[in-house]
N, C-alpha and C. Protein backbone atom coordinates (compact mmCIF):
# COMPACT_ATOMS: atom_id res chain seq x y z
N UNK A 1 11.96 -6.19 -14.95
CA UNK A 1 12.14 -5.19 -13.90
C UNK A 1 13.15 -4.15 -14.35
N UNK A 2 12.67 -2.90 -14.36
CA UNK A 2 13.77 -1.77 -14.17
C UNK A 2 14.44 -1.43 -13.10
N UNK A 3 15.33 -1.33 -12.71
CA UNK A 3 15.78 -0.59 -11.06
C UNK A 3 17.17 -0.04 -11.09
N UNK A 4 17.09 0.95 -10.15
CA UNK A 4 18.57 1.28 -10.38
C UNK A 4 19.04 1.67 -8.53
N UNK A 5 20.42 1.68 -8.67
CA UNK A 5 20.61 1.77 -7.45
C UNK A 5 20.65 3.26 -7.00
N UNK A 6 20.50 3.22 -6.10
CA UNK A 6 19.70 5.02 -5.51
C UNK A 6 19.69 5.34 -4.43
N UNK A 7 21.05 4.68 -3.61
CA UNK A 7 21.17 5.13 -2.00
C UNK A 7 21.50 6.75 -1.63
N UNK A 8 19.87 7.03 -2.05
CA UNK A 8 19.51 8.26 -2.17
C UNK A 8 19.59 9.43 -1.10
N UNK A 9 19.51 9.38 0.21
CA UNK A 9 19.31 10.03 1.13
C UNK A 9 17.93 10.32 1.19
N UNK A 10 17.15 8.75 1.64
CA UNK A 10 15.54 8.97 1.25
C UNK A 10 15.28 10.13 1.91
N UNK A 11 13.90 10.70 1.31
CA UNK A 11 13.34 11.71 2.27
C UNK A 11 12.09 11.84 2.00
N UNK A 12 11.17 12.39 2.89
CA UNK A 12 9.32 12.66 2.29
C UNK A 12 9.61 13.35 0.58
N UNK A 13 10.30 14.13 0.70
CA UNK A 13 10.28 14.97 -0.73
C UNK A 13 10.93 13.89 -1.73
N UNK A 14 12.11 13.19 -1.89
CA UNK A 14 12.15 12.30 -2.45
C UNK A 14 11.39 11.17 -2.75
N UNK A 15 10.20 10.37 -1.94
CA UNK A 15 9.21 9.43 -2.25
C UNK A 15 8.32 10.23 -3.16
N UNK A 16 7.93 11.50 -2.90
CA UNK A 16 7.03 12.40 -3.76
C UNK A 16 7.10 12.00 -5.44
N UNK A 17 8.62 12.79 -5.21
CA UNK A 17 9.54 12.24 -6.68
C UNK A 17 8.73 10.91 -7.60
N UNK A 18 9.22 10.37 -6.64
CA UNK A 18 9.56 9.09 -7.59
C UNK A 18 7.95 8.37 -7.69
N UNK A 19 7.34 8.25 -6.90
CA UNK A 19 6.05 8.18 -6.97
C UNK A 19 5.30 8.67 -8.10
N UNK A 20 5.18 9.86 -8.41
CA UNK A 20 5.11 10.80 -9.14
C UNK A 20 5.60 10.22 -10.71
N UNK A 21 6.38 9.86 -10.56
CA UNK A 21 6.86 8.84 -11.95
C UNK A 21 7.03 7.65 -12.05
N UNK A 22 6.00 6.46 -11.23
CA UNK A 22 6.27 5.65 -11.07
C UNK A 22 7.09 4.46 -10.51
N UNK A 23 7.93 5.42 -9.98
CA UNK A 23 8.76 4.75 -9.38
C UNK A 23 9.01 4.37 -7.66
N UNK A 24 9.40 3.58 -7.36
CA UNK A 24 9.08 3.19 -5.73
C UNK A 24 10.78 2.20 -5.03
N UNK A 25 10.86 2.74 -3.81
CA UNK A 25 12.33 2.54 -3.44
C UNK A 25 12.06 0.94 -2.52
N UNK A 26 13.27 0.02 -2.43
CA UNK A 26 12.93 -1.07 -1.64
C UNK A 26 14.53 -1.38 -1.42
N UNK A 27 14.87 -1.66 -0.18
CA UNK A 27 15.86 -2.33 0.54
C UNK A 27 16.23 -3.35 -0.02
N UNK A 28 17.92 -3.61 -0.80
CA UNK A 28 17.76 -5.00 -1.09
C UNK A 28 18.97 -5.89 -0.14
N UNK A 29 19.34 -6.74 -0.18
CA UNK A 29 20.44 -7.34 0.71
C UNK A 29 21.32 -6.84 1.09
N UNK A 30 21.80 -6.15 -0.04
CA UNK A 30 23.00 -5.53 0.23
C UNK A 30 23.04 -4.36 1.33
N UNK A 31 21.66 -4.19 1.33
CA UNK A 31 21.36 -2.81 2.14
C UNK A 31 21.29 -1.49 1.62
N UNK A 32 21.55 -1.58 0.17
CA UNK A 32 21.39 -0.72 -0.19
C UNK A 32 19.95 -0.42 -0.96
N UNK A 33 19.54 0.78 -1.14
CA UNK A 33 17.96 1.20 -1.47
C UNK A 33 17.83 1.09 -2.78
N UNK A 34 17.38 0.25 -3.61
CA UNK A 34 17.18 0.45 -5.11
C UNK A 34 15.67 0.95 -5.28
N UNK A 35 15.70 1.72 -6.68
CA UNK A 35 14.26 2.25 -7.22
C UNK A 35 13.97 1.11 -8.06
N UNK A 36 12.66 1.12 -8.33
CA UNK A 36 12.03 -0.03 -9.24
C UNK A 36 10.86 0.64 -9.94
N UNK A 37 11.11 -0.22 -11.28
CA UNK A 37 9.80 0.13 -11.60
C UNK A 37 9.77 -0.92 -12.87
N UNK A 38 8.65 -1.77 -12.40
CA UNK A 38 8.54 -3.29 -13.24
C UNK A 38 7.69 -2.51 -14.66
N UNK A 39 8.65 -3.42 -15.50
CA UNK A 39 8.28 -3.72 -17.05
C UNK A 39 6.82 -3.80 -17.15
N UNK A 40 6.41 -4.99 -16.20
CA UNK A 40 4.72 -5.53 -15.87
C UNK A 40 4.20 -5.06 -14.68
N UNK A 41 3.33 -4.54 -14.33
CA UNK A 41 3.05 -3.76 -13.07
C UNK A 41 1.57 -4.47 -12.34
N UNK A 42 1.56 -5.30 -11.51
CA UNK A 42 1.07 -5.32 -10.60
C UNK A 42 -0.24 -4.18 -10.10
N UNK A 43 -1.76 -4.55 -10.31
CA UNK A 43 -2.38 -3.70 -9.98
C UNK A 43 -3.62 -4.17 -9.51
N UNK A 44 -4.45 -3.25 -8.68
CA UNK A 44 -5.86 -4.15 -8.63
C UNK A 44 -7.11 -3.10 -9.16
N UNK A 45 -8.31 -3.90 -9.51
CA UNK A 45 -9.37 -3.43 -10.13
C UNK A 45 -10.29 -2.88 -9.41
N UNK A 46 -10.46 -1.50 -8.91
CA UNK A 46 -10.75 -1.56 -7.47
C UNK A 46 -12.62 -1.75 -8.19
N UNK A 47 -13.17 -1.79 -8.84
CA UNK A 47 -14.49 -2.20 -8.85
C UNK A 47 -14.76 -3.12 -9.48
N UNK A 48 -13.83 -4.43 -9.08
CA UNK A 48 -14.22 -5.55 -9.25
C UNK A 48 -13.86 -6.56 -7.79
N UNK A 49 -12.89 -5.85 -7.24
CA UNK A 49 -12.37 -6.30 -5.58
C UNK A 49 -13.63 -7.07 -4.60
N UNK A 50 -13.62 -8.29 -4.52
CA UNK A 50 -14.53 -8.90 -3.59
C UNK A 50 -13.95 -9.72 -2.58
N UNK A 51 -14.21 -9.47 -0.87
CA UNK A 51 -13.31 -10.10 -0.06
C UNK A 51 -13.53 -11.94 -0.30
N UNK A 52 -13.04 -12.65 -0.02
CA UNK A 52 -13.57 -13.91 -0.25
C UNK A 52 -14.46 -14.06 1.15
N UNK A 53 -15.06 -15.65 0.88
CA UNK A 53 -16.07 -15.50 2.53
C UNK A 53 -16.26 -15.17 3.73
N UNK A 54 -14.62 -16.17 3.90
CA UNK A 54 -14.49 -15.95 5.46
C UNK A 54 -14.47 -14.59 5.39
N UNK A 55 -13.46 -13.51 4.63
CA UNK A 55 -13.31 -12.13 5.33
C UNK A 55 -14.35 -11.37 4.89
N UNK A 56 -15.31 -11.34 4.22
CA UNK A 56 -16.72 -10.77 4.25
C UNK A 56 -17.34 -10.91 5.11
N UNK A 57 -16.87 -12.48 5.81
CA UNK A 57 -18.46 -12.17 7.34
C UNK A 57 -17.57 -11.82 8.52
N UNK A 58 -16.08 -11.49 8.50
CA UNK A 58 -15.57 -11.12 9.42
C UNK A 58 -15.62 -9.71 9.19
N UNK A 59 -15.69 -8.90 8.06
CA UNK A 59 -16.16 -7.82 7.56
C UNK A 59 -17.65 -7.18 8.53
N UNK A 60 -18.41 -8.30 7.73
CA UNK A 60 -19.70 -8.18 8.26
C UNK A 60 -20.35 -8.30 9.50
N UNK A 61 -19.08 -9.35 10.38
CA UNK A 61 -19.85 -9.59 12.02
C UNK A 61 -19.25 -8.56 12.57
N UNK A 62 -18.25 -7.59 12.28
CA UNK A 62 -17.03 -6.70 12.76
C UNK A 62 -16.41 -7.73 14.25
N UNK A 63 -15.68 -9.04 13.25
CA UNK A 63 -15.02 -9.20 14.23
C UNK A 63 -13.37 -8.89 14.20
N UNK A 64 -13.26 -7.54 13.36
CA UNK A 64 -12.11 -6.94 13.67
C UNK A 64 -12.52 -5.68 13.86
N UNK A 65 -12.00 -4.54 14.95
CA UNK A 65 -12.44 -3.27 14.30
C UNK A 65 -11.35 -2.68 13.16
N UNK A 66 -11.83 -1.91 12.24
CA UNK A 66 -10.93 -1.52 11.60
C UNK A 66 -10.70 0.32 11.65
N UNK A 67 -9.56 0.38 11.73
CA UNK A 67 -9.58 2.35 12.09
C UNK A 67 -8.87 2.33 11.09
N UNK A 68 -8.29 3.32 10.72
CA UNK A 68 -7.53 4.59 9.17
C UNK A 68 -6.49 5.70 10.77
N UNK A 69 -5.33 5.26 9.82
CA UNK A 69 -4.12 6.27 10.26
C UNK A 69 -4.08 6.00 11.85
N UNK A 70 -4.56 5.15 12.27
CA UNK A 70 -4.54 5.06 13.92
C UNK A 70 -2.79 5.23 14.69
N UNK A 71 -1.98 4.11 13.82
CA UNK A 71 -0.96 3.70 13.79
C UNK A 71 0.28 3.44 13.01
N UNK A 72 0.40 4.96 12.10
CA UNK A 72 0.84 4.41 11.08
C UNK A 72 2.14 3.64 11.15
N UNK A 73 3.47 3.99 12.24
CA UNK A 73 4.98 3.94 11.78
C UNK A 73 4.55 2.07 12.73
N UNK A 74 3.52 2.27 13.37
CA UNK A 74 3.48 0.24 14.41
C UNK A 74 3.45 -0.08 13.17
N UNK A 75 2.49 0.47 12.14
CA UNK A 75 1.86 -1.12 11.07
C UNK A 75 3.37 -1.08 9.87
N UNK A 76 4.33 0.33 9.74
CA UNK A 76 5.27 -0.02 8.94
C UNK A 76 6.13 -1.51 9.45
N UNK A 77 6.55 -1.14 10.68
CA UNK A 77 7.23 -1.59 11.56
C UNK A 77 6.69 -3.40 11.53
N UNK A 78 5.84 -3.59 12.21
CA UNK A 78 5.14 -5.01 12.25
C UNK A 78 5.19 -5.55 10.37
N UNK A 79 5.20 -5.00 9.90
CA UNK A 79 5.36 -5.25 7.95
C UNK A 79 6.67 -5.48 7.74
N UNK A 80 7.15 -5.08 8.74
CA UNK A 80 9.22 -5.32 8.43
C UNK A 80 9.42 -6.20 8.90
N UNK A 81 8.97 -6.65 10.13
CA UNK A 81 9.46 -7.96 11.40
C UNK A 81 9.14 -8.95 10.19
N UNK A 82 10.09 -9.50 9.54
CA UNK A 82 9.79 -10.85 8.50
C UNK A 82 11.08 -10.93 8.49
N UNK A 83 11.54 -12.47 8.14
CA UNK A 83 12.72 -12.85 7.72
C UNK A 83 13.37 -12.46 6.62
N UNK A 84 12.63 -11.94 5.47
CA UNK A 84 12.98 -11.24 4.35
C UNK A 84 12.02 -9.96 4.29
N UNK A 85 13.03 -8.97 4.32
CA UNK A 85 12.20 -7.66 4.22
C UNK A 85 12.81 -6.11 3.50
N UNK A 86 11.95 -5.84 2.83
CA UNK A 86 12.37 -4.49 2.28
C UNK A 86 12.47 -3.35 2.82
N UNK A 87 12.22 -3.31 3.91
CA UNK A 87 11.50 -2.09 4.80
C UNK A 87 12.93 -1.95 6.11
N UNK A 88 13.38 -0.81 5.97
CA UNK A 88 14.63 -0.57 7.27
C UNK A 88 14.00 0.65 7.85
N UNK A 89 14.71 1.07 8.72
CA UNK A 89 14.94 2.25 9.45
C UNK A 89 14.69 3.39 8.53
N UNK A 90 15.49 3.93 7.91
CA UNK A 90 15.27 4.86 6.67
C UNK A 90 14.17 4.81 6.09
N UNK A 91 13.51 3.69 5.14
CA UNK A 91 12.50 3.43 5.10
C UNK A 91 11.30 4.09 5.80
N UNK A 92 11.25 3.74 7.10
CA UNK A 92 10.90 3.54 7.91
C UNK A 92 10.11 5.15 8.49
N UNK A 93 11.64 5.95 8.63
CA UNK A 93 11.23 7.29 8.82
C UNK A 93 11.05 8.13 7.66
N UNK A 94 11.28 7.74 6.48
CA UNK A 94 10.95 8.93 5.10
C UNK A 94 9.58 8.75 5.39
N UNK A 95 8.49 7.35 5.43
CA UNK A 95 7.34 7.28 5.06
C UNK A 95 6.59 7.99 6.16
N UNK A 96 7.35 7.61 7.41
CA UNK A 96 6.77 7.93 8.73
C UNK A 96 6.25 9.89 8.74
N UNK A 97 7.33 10.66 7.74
CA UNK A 97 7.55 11.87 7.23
C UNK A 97 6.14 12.43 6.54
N UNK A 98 6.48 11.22 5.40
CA UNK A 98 5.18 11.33 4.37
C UNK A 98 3.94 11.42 4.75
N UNK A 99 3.92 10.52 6.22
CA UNK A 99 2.33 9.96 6.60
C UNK A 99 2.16 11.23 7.40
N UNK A 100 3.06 12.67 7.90
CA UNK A 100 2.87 13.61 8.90
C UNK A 100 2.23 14.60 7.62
N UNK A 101 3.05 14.56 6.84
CA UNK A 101 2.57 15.52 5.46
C UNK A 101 0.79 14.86 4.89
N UNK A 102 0.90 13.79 5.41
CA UNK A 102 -0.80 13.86 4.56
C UNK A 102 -0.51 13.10 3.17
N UNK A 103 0.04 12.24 3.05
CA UNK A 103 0.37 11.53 1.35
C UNK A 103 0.63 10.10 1.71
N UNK A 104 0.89 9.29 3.01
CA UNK A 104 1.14 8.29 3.64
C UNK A 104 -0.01 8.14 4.37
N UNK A 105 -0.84 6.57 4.49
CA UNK A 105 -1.66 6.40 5.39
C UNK A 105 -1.25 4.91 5.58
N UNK A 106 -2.41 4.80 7.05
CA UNK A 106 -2.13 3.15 6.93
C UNK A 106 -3.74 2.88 7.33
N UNK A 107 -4.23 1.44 7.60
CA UNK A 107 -5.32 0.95 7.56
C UNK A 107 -5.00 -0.26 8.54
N UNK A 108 -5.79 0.04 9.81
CA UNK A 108 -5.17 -1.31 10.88
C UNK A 108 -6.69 -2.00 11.25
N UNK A 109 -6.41 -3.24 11.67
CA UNK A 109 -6.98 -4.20 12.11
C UNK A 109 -6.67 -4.46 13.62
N UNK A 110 -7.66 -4.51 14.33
CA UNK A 110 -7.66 -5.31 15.74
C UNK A 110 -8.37 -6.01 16.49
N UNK A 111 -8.16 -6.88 17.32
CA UNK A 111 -9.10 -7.68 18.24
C UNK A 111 -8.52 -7.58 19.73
N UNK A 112 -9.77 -7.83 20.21
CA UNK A 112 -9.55 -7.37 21.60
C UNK A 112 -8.83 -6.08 21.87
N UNK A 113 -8.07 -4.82 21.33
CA UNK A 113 -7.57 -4.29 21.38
C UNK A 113 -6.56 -4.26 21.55
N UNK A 114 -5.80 -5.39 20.42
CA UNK A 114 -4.75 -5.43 19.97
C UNK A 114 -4.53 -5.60 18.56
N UNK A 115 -3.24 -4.96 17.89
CA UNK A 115 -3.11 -4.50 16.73
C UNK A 115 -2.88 -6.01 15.99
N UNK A 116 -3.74 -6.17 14.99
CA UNK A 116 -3.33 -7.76 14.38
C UNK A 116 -3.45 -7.87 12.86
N UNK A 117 -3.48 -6.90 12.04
CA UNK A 117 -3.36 -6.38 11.18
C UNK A 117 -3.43 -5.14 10.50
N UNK A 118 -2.73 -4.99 9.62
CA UNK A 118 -2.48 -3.51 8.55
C UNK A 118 -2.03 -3.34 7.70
N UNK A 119 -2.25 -2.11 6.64
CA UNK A 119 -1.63 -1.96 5.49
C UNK A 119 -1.52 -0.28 4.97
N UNK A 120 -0.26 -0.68 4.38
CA UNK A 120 -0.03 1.03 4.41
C UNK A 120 0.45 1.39 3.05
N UNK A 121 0.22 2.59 2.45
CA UNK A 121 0.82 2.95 1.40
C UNK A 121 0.42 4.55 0.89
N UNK A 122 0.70 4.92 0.30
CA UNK A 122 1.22 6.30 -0.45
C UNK A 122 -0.07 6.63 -1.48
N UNK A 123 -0.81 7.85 -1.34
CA UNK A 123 -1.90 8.24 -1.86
C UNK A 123 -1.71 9.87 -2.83
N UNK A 124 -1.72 9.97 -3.79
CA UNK A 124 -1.38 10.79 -4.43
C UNK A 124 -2.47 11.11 -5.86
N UNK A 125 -3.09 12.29 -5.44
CA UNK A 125 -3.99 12.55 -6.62
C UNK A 125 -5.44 11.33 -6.21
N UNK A 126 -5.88 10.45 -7.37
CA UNK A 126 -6.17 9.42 -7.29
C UNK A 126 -5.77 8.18 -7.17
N UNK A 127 -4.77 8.02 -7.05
CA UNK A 127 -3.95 6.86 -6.83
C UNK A 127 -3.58 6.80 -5.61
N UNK A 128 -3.67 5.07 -5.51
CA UNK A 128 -2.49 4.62 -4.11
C UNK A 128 -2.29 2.94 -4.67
N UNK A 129 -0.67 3.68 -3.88
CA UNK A 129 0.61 3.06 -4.02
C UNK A 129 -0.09 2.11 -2.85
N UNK A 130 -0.08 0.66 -3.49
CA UNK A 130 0.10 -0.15 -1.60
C UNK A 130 1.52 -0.30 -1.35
N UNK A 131 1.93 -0.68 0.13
CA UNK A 131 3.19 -0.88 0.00
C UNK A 131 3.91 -2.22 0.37
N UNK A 132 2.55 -2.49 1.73
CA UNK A 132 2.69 -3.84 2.51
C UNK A 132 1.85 -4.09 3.15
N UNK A 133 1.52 -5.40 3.64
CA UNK A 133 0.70 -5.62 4.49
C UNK A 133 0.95 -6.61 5.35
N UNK A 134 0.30 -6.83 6.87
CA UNK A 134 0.55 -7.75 7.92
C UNK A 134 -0.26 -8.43 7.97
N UNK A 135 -0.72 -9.63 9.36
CA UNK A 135 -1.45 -9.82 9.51
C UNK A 135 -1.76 -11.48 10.02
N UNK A 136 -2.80 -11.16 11.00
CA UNK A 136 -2.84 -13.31 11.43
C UNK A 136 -3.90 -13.22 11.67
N UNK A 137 -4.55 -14.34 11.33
CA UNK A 137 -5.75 -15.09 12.01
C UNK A 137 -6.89 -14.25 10.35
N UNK A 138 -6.59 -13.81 8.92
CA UNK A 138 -7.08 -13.31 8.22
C UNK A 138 -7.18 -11.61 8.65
N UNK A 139 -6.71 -11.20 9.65
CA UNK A 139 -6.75 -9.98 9.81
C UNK A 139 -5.93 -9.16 8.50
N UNK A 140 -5.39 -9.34 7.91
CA UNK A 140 -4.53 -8.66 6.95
C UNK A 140 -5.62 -8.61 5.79
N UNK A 141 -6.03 -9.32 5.40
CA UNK A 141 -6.90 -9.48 4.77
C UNK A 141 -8.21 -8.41 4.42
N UNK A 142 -8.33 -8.59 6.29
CA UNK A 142 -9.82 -7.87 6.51
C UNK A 142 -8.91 -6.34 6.17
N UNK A 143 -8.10 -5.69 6.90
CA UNK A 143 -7.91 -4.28 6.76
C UNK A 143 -7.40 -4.17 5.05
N UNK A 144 -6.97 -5.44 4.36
CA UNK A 144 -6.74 -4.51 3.15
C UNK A 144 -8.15 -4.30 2.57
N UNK A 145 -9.25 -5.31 2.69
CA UNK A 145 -10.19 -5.07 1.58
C UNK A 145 -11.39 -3.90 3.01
N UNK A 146 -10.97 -3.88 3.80
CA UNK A 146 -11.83 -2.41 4.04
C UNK A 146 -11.33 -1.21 3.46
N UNK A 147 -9.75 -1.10 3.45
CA UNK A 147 -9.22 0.03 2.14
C UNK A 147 -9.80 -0.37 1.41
N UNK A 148 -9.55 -1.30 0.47
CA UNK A 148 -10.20 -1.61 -1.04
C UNK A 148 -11.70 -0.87 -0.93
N UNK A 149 -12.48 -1.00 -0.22
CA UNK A 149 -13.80 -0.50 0.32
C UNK A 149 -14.08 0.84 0.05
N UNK A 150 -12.82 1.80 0.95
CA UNK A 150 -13.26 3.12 1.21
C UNK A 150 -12.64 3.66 -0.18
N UNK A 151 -11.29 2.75 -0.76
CA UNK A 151 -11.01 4.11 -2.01
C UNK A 151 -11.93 3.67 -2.93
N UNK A 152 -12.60 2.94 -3.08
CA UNK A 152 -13.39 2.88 -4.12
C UNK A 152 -14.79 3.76 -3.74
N UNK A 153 -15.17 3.94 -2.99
CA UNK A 153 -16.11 4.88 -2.11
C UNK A 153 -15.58 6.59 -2.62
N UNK A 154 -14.33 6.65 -2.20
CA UNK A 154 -13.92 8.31 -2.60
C UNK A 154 -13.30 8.33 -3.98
N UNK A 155 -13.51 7.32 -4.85
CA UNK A 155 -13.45 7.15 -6.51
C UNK A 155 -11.94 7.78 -6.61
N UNK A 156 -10.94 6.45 -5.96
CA UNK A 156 -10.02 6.63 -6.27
C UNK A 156 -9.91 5.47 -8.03
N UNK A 157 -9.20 5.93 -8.75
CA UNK A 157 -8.72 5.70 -10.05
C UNK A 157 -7.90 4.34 -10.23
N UNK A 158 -6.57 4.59 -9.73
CA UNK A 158 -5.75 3.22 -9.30
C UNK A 158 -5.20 3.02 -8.02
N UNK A 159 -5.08 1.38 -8.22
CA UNK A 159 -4.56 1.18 -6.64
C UNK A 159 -3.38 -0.32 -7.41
N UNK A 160 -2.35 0.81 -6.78
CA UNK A 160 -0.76 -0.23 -7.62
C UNK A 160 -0.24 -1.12 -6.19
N UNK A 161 -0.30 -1.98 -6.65
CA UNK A 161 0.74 -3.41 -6.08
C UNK A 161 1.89 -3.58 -6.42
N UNK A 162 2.77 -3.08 -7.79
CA UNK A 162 3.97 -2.93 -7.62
C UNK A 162 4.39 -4.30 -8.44
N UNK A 163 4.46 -5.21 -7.80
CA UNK A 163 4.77 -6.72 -8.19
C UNK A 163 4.12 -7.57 -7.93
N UNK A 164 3.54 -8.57 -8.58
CA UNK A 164 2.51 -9.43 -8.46
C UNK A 164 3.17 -10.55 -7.85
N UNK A 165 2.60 -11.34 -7.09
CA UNK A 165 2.84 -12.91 -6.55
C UNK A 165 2.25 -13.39 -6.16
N UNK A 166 2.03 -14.85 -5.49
CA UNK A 166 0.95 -15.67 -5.29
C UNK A 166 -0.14 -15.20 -4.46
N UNK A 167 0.30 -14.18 -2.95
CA UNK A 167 -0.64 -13.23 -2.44
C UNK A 167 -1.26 -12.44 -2.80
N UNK A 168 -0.76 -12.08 -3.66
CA UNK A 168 -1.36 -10.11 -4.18
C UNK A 168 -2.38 -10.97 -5.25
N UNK A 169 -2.10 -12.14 -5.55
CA UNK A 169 -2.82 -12.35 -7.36
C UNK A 169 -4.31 -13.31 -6.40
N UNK A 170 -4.38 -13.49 -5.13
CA UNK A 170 -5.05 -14.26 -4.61
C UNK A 170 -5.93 -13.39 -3.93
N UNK A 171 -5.68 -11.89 -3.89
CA UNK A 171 -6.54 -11.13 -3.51
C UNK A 171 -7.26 -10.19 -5.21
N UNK A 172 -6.66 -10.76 -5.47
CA UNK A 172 -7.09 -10.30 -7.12
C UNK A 172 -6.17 -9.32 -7.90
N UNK A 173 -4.77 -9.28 -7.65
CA UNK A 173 -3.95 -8.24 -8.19
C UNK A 173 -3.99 -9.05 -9.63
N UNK A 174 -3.27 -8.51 -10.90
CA UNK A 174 -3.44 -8.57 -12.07
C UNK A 174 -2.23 -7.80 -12.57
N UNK A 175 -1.52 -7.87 -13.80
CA UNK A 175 -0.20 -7.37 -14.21
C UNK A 175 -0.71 -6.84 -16.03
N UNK A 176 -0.45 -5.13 -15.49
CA UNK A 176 -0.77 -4.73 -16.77
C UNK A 176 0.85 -3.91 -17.48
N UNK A 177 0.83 -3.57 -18.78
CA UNK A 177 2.29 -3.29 -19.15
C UNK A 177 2.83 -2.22 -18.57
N UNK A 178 4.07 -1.30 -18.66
CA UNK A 178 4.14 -0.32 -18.27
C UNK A 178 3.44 0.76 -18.65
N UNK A 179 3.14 0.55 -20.04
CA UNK A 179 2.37 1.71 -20.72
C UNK A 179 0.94 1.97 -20.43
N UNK A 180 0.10 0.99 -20.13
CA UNK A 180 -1.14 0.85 -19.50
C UNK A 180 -1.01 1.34 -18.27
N UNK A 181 0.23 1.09 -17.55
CA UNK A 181 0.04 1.82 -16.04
C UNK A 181 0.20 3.19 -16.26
N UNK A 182 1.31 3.45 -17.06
CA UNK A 182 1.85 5.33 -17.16
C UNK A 182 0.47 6.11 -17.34
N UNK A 183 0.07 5.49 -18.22
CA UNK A 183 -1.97 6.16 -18.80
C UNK A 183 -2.57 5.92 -17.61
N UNK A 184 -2.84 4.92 -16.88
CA UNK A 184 -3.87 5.04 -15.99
C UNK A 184 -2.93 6.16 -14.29
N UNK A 185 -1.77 5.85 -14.43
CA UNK A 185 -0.93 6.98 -13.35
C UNK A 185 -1.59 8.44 -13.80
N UNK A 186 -1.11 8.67 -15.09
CA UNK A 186 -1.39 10.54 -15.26
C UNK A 186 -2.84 10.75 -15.22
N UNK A 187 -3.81 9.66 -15.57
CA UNK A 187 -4.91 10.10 -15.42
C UNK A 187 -5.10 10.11 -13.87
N UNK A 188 -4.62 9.49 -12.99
CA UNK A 188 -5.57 9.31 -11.45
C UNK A 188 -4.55 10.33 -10.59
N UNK A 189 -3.30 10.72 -11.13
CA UNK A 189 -3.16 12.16 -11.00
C UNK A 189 -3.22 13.57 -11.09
N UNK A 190 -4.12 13.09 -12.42
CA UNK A 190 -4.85 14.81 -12.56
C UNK A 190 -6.09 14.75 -11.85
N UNK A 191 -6.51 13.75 -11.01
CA UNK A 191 -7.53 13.91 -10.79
C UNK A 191 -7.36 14.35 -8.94
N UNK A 192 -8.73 14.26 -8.50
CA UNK A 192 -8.49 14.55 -6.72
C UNK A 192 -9.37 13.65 -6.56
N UNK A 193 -8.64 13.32 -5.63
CA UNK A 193 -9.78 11.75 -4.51
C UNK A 193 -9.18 11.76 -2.71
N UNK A 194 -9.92 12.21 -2.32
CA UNK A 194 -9.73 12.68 -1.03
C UNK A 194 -9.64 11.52 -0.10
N UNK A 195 -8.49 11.29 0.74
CA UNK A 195 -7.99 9.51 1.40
C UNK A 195 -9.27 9.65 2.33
N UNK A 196 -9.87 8.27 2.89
CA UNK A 196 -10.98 8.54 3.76
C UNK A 196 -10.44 8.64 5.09
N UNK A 197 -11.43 9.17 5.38
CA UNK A 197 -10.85 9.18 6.91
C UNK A 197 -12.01 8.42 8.00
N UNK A 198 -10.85 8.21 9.59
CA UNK A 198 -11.86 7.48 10.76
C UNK A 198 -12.59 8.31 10.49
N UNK A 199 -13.95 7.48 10.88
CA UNK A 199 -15.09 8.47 11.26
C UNK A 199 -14.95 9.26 12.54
């Protein structure tokens, strides 16, 4: 892991930044905001992404509905409520910033018409940043791989996870070097891939 400490005075224009070069900010105990940017990078294959069963036929029966940008700063927010979390206030409102500018989205899940999963992250060029995700009863699940769905639909390039762990590698994330990511970053930023939108 690279990181440095960077109790930056986040802001929409600052995530731009660092995004932009790989780099991505996270809350650590201390409270203070460090940048990161792993040695090994965390990524997924978006045309090889397959939901596993259960969330294919929950996919398929639509027993969640799933909307785009409905909610973005609830689904940051519900992604923070954890006993360990990266995500504060600051946090909270730079992205909330980002998502008014058009470079921040989120992807929610619900039943009965209530919010029971989501996932949100940072879209730039061809690429998106994930950042986090919620979720019960497999709802987290279902709204990430309906993203997985649509950017591969508007031929987005990469889709970064950041850090790999037993979740992310169980939805199929994979850890390529830094240099493999920097090449596949400048390429899916020269490119344009337009975020999808609700119908």
């Amino acid at each position: 892991m690279v990181d440095a400490e960077a109790d930056l005075g986040l802001s929409a224009d600052v995530l731009l930044q660092l995004y932009q070069r790989g780099w991505f900010p996270m809350v650590e105990d201390d409270g203070v905001i460090h940048i990161h940017r792993p040695v090994r990078r965390a990524v997924f294959e978006l045309s090889s992404l397959k939901p596993d069963t259960t969330t294919a036929r929950h996919l398929r029966t639509g027993r969640f509905t799933i909307t785009v940008n409905r909610c973005f700063e609830e689904v940051m927010r519900r992604c923070a409520d954890r006993a360990e979390t990266w995500i504060d206030d600051r946090m909270i409102d730079a992205y909330t910033e980002l998502h008014r500018q058009g470079h921040a989205h989120s992807v929610e899940a619900w039943s009965e018409g209530k919010l029971v999963g989501g996932i949100y992250g940072v879209a730039l060029g061809a690429a998106f940043f994930g950042e986090s995700l919620f979720g019960v009863n497999n709802a987290g699940k279902a709204a990430f791989f309906a993203l997985a769905a649509e950017l591969r639909s508007a031929r987005f390039m990469l889709f970064d996870s950041q850090y790999i762990n037993p979740f992310t590698r169980s939805l199929g994330a994979f850890e390529i070097s830094a240099t493999d990511f920097d090449r596949r970053l400048k390429d899916a930023l020269a490119s344009n891939a337009r975020f999808p939108c609700e119908p």
